[in-house]
PDB file of N, CA and C in Angstrom:
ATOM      1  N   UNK A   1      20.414 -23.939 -10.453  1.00  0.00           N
ATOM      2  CA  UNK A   1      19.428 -22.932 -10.810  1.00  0.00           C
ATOM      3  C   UNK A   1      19.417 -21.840  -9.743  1.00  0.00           C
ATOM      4  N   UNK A   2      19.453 -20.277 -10.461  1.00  0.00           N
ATOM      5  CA  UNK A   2      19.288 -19.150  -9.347  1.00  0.00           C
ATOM      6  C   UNK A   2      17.968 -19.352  -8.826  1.00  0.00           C
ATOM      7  N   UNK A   3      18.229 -18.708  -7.678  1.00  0.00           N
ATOM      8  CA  UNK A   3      16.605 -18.551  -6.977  1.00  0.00           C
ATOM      9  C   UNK A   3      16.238 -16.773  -7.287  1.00  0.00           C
ATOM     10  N   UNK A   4      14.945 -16.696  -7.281  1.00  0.00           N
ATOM     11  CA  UNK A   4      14.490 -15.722  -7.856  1.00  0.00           C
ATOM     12  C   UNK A   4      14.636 -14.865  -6.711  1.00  0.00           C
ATOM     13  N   UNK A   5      14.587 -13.446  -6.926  1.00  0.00           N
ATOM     14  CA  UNK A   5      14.742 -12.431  -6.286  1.00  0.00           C
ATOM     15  C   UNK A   5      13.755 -12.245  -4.789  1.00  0.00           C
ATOM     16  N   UNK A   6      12.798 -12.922  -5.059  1.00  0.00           N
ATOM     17  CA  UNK A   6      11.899 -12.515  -4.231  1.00  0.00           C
ATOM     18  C   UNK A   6      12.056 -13.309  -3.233  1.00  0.00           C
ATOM     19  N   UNK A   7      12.851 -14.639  -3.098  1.00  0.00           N
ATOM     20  CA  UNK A   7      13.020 -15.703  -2.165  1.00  0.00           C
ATOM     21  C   UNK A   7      14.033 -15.365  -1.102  1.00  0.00           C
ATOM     22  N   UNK A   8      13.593 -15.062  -0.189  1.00  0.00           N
ATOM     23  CA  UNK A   8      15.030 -14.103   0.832  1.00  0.00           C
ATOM     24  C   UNK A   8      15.251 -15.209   2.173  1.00  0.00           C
ATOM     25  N   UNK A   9      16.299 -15.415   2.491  1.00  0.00           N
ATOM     26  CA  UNK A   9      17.050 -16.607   3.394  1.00  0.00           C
ATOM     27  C   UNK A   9      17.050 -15.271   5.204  1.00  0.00           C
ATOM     28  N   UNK A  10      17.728 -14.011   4.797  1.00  0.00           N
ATOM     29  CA  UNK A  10      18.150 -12.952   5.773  1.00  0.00           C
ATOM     30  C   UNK A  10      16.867 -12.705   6.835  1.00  0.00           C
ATOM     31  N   UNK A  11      16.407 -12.267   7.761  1.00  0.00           N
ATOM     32  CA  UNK A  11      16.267 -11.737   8.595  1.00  0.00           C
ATOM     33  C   UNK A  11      15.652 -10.132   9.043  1.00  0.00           C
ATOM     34  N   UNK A  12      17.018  -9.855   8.391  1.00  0.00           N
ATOM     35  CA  UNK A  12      16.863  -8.694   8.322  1.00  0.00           C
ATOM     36  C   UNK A  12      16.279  -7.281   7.329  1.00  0.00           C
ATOM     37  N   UNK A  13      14.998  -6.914   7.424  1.00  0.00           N
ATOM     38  CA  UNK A  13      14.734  -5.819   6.298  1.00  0.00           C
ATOM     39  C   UNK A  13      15.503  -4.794   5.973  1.00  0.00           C
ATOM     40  N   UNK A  14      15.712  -4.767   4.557  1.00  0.00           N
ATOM     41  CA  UNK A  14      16.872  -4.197   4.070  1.00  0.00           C
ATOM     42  C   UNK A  14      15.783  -2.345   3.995  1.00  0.00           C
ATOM     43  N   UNK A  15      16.345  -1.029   4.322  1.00  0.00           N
ATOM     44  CA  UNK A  15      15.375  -0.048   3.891  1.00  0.00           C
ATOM     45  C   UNK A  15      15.046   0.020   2.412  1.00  0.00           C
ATOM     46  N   UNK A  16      14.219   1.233   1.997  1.00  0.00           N
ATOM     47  CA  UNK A  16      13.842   1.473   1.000  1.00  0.00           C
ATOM     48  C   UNK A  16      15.265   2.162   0.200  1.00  0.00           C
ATOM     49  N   UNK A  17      15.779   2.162  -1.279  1.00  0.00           N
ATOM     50  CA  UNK A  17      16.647   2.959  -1.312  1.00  0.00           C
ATOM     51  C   UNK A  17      16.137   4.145  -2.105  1.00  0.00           C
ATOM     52  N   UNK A  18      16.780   5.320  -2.409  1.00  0.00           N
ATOM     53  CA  UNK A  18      16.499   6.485  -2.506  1.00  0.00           C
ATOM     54  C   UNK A  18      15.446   7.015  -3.564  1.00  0.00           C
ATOM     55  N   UNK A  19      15.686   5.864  -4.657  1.00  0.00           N
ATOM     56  CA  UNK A  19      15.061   6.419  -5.600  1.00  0.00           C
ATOM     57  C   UNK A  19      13.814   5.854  -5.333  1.00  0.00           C
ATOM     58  N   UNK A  20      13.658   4.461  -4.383  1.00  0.00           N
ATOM     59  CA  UNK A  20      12.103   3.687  -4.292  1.00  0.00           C
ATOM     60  C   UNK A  20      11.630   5.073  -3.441  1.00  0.00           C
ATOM     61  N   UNK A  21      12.857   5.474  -2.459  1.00  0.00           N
ATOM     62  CA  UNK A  21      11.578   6.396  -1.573  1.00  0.00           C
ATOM     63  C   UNK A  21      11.110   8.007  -2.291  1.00  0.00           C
ATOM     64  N   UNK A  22      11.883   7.910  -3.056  1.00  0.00           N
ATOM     65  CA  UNK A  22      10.893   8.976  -4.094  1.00  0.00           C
ATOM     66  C   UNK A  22       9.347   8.740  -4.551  1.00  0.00           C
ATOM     67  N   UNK A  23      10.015   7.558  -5.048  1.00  0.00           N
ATOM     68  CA  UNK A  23       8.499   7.059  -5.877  1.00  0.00           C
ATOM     69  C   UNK A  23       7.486   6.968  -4.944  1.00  0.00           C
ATOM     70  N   UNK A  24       8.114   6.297  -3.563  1.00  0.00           N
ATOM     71  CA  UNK A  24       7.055   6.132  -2.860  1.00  0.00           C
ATOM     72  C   UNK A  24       6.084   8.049  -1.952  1.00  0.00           C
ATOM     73  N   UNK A  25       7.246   8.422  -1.881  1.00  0.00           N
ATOM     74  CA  UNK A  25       6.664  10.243  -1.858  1.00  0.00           C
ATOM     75  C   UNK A  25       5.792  10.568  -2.650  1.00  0.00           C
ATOM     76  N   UNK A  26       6.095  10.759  -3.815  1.00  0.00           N
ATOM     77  CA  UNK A  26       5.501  11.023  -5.195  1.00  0.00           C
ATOM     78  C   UNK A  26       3.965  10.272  -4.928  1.00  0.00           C
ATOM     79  N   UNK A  27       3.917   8.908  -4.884  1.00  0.00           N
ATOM     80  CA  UNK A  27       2.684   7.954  -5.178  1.00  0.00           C
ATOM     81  C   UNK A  27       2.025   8.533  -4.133  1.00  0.00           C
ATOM     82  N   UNK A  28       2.206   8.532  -2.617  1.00  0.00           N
ATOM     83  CA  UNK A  28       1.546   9.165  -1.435  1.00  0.00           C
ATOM     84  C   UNK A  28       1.067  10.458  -1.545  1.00  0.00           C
ATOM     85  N   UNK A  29       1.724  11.082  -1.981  1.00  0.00           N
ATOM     86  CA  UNK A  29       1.416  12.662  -2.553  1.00  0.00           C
ATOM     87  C   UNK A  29       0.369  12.597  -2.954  1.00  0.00           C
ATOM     88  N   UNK A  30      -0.245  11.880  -3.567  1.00  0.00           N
ATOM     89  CA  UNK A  30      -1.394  11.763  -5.465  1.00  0.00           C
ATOM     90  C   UNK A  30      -1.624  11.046  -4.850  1.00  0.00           C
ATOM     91  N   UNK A  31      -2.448   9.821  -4.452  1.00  0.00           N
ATOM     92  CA  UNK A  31      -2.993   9.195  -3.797  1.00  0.00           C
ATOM     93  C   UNK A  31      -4.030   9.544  -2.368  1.00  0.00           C
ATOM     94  N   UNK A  32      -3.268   9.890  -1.355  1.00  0.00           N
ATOM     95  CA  UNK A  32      -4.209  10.198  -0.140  1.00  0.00           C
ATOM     96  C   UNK A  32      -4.544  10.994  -0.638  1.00  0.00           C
ATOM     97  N   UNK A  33      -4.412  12.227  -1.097  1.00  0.00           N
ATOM     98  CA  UNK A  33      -5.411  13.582  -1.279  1.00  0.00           C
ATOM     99  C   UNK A  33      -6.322  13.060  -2.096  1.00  0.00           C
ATOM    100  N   UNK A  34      -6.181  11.992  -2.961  1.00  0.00           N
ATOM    101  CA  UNK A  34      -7.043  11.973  -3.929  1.00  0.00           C
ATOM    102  C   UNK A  34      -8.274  10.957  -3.189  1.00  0.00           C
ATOM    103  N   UNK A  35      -7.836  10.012  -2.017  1.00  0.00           N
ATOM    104  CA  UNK A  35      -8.530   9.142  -1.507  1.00  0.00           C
ATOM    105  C   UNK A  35      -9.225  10.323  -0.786  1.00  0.00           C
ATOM    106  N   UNK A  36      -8.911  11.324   0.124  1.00  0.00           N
ATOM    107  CA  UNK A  36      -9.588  12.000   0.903  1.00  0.00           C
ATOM    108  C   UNK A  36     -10.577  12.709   0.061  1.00  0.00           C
ATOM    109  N   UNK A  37     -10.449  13.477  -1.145  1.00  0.00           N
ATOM    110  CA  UNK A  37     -11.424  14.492  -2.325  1.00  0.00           C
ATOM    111  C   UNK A  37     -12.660  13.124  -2.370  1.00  0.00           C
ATOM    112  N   UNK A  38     -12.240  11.771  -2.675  1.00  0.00           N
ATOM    113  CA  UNK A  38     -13.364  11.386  -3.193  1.00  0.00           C
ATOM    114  C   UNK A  38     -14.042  10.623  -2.246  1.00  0.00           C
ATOM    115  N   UNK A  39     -13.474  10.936  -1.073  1.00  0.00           N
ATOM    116  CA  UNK A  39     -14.762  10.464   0.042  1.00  0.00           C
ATOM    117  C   UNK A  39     -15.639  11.500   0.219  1.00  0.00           C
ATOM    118  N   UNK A  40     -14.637  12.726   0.575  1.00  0.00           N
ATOM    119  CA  UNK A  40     -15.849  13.959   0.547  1.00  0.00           C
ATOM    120  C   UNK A  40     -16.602  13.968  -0.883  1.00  0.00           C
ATOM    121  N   UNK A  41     -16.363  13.939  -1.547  1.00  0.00           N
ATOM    122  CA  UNK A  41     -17.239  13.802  -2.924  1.00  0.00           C
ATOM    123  C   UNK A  41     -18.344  12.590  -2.703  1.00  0.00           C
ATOM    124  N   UNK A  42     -18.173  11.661  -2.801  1.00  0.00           N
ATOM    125  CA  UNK A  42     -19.335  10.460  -1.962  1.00  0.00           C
ATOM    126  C   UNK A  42     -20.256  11.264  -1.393  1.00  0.00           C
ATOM    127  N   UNK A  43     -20.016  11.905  -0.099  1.00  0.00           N
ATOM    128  CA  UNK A  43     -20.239  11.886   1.356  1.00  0.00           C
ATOM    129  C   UNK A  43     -21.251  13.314   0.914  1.00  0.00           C
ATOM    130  N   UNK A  44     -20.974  13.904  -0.222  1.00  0.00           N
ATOM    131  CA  UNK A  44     -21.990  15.106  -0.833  1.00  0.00           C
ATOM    132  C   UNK A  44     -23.041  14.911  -1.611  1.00  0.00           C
ATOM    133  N   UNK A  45     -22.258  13.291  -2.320  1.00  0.00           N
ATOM    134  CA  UNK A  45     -23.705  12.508  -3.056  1.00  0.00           C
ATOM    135  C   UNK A  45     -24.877  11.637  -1.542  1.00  0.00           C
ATOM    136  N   UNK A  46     -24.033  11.499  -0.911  1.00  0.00           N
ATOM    137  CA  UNK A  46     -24.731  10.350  -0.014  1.00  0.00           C
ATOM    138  C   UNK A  46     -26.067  11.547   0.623  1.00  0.00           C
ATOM    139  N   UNK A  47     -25.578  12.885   1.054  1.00  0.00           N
ATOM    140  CA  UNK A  47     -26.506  13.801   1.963  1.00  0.00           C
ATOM    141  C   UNK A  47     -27.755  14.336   0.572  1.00  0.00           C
ATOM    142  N   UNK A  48     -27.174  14.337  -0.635  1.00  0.00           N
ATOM    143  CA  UNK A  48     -27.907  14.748  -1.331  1.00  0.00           C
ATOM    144  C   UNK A  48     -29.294  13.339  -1.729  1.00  0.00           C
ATOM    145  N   UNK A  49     -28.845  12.249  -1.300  1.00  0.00           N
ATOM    146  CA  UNK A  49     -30.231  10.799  -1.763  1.00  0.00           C
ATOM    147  C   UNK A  49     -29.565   9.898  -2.059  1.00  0.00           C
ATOM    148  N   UNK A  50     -28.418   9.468  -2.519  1.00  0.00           N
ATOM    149  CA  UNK A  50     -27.785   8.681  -3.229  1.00  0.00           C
ATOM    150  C   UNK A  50     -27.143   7.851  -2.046  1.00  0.00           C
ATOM    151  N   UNK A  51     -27.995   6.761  -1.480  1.00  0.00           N
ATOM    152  CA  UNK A  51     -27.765   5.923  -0.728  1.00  0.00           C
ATOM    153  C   UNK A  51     -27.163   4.893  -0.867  1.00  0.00           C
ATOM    154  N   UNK A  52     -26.200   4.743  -2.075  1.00  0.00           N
ATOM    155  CA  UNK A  52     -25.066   3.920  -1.998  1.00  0.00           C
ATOM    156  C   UNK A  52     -23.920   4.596  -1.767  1.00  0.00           C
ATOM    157  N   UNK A  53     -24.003   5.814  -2.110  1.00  0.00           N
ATOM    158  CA  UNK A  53     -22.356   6.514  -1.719  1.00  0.00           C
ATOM    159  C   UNK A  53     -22.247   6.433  -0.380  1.00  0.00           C
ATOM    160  N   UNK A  54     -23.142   6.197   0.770  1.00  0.00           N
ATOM    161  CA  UNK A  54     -22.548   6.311   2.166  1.00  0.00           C
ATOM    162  C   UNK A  54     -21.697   5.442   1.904  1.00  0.00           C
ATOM    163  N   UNK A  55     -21.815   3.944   1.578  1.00  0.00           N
ATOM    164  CA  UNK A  55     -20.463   3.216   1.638  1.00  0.00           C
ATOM    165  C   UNK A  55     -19.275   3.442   1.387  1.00  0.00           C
ATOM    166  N   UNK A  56     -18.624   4.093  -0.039  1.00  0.00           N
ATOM    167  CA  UNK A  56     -17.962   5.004  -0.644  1.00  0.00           C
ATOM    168  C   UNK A  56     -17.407   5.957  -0.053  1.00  0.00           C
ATOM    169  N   UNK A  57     -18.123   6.707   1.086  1.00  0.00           N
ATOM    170  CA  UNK A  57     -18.016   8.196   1.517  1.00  0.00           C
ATOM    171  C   UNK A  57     -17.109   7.523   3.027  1.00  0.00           C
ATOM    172  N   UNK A  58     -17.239   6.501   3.262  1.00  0.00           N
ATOM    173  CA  UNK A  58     -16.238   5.870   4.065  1.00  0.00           C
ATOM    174  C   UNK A  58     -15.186   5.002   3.768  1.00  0.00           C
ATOM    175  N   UNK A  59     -15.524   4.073   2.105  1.00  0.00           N
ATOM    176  CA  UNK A  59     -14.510   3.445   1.919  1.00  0.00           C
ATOM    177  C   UNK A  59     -13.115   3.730   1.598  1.00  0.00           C
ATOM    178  N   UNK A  60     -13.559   4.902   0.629  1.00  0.00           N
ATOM    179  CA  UNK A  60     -12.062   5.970   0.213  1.00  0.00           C
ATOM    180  C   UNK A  60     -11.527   6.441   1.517  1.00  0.00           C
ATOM    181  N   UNK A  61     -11.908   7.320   2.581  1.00  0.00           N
ATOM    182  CA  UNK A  61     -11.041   7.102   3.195  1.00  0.00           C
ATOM    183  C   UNK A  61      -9.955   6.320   3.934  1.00  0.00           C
ATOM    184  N   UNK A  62     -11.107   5.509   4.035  1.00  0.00           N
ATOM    185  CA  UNK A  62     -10.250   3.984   4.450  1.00  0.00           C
ATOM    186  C   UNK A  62      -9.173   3.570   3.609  1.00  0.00           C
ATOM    187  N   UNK A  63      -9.406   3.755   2.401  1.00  0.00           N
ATOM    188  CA  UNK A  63      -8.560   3.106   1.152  1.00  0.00           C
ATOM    189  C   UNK A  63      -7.251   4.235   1.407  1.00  0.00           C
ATOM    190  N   UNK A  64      -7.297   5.602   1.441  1.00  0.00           N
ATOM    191  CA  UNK A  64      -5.947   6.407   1.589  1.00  0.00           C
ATOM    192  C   UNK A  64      -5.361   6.059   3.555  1.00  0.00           C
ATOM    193  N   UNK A  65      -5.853   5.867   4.021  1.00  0.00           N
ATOM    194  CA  UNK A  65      -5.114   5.394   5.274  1.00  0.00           C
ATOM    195  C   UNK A  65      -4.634   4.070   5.513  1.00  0.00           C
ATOM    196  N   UNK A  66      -5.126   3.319   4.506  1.00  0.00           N
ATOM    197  CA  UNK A  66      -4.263   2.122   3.839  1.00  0.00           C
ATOM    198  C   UNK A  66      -3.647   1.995   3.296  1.00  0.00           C
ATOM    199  N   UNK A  67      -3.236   2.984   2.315  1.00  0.00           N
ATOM    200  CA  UNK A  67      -2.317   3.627   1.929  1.00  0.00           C
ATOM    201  C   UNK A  67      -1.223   4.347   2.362  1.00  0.00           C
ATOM    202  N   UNK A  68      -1.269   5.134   3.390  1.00  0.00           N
ATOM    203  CA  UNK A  68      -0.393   5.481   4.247  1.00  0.00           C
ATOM    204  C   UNK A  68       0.533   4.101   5.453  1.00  0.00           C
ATOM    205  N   UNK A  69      -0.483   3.116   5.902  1.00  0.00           N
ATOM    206  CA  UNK A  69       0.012   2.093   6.402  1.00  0.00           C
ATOM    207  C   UNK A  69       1.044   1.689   5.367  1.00  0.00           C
ATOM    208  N   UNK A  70       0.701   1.125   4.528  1.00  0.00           N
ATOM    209  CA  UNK A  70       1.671   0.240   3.537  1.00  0.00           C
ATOM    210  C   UNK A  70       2.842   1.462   3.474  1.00  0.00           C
ATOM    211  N   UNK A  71       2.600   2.840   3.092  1.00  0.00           N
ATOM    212  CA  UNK A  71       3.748   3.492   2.527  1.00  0.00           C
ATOM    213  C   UNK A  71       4.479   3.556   3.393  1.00  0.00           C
ATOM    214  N   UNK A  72       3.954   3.778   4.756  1.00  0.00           N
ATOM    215  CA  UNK A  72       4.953   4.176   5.724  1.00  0.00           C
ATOM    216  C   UNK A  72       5.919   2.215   6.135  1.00  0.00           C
ATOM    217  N   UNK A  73       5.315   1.231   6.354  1.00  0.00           N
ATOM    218  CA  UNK A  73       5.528  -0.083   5.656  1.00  0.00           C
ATOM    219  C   UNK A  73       6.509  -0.779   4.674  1.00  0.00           C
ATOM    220  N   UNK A  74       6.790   0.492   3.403  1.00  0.00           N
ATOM    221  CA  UNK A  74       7.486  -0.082   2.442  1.00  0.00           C
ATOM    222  C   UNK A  74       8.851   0.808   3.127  1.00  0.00           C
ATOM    223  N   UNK A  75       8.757   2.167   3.172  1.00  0.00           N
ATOM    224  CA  UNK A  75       9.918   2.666   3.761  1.00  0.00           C
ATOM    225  C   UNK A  75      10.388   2.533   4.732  1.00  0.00           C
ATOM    226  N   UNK A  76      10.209   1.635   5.499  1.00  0.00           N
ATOM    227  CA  UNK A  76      10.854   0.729   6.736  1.00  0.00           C
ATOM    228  C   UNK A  76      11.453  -0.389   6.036  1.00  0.00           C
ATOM    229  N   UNK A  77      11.360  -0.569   5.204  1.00  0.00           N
ATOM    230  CA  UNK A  77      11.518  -1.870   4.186  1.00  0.00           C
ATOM    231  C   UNK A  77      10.953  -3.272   4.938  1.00  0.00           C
ATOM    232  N   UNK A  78       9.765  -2.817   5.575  1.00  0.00           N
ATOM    233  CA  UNK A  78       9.294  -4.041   5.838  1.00  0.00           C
ATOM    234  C   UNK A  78       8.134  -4.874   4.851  1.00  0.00           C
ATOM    235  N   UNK A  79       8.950  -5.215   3.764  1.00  0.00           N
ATOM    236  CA  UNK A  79       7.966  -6.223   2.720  1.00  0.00           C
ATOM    237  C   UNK A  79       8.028  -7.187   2.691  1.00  0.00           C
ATOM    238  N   UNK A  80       7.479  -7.885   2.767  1.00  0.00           N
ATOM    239  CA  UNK A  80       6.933  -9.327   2.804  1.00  0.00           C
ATOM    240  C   UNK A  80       7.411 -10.358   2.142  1.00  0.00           C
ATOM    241  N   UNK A  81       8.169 -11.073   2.448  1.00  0.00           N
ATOM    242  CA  UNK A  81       9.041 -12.178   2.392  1.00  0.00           C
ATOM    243  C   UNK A  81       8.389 -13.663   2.644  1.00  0.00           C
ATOM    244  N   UNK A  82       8.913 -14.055   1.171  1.00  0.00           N
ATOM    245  CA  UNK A  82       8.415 -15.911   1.289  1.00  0.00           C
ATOM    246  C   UNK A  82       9.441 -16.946   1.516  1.00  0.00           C
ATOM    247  N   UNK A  83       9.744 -16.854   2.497  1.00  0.00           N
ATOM    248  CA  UNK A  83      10.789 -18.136   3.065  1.00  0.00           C
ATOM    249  C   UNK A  83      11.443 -18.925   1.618  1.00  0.00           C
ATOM    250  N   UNK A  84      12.488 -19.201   2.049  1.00  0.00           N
ATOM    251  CA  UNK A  84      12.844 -20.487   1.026  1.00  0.00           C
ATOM    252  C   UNK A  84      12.633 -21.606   1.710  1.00  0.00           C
ATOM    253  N   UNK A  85      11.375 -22.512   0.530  1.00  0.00           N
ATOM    254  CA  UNK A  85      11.133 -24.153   0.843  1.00  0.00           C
ATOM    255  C   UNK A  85      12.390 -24.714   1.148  1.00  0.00           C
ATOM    256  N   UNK A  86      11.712 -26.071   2.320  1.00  0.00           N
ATOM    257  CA  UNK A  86      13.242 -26.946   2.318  1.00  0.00           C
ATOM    258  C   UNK A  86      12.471 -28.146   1.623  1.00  0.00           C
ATOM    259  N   UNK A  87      13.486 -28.139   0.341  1.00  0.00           N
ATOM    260  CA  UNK A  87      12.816 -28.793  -0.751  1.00  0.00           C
ATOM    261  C   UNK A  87      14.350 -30.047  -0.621  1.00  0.00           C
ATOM    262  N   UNK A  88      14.354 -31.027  -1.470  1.00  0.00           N
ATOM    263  CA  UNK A  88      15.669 -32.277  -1.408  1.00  0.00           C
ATOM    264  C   UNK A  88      16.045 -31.861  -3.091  1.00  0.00           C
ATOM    265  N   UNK A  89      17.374 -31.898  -2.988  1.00  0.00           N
ATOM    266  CA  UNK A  89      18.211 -31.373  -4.133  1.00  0.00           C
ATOM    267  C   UNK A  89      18.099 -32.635  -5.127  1.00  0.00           C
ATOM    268  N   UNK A  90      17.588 -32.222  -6.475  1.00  0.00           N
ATOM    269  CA  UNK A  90      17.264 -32.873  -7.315  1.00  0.00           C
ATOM    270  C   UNK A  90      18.549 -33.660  -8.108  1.00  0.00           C
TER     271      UNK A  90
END
């Protein structure tokens, strides 16, 4: 039986290839700006009374600079790898 794609034996992180690092441009593009608009958007409800958006008015940002971690993350090709079990051959 093959082992599935995601089960990696190597060491070494392979990079992103050209077309992932598009996508991943593209997604970052549309994403942080959009995480940054809707904190300031929060952060205009929060001054106006609306005392649940303070949370909001900090979480989105948080959420697009978590976003930037991972992106900058995937184009290192450092993703996250599940060992292969040492299992006894059936």
């Amino acid at each position: 039986m093959k082992e599935p794609d995601w089960i990696h034996e190597d060491k070494v992180s392979k990079p992103a290839t050209a077309r992932q690092r598009i996508f991943l441009h593209i997604a970052i593009s549309i994403i942080f700006p959009f995480c940054i608009w809707a904190g300031w958007f929060e952060l205009t409800r929060a001054v106006h009374g609306n005392w649940r958006a303070w949370v909001y008015s900090f979480e989105w940002p948080l959420i697009g600079f978590t976003a930037i971690y991972l992106w900058r993350r995937f184009l290192s090709g450092n993703l996250p790898k599940i060992p292969k079990p040492d299992l006894p051959a059936e």
